[in-house]
Protein backbone atom coordinates (compact mmCIF):
# COMPACT_ATOMS: atom_id res chain seq x y z
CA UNK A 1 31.78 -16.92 6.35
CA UNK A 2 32.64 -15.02 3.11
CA UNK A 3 28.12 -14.89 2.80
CA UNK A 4 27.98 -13.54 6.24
CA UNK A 5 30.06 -10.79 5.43
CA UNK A 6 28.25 -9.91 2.08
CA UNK A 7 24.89 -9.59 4.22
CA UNK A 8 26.21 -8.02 6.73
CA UNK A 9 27.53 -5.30 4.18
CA UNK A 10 24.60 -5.57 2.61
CA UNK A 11 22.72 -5.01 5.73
CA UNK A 12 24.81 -1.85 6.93
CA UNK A 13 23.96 -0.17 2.91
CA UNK A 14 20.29 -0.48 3.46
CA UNK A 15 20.14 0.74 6.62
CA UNK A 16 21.20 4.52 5.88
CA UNK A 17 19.07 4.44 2.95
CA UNK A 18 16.01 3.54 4.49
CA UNK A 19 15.98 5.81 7.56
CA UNK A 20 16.68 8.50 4.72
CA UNK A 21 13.50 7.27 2.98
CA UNK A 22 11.60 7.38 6.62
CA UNK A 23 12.89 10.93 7.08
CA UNK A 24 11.48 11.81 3.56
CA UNK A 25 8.19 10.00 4.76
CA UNK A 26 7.87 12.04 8.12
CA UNK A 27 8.61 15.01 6.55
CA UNK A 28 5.23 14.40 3.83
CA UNK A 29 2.98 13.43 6.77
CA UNK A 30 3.71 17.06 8.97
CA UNK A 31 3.53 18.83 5.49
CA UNK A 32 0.04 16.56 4.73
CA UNK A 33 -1.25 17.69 8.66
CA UNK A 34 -0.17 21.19 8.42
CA UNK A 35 -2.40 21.24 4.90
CA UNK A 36 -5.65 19.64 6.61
CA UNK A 37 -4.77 22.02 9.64
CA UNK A 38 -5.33 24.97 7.55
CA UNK A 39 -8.11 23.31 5.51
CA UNK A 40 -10.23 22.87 8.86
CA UNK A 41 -8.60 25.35 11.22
């Protein structure tokens, strides 16, 4: 039981930190589209 809850803490830490990193990763890709938008537009 005592594993279960470890993981499951575990679990809950990444979480936050990798919707964070996906919000950083979004945020490159519309910066990267606006730059090839003014490149070809």
């Amino acid at each position: 039981m005592q594993d279960y809850c470890d993981l499951k803490g575990r679990v809950t830490d990444f979480f936050p930190r990798y919707l964070a990193r996906l919000d950083v990763l979004f945020e490159e890709v519309a910066l990267d589209f606006a730059r090839v938008g003014e490149l070809t537009g």
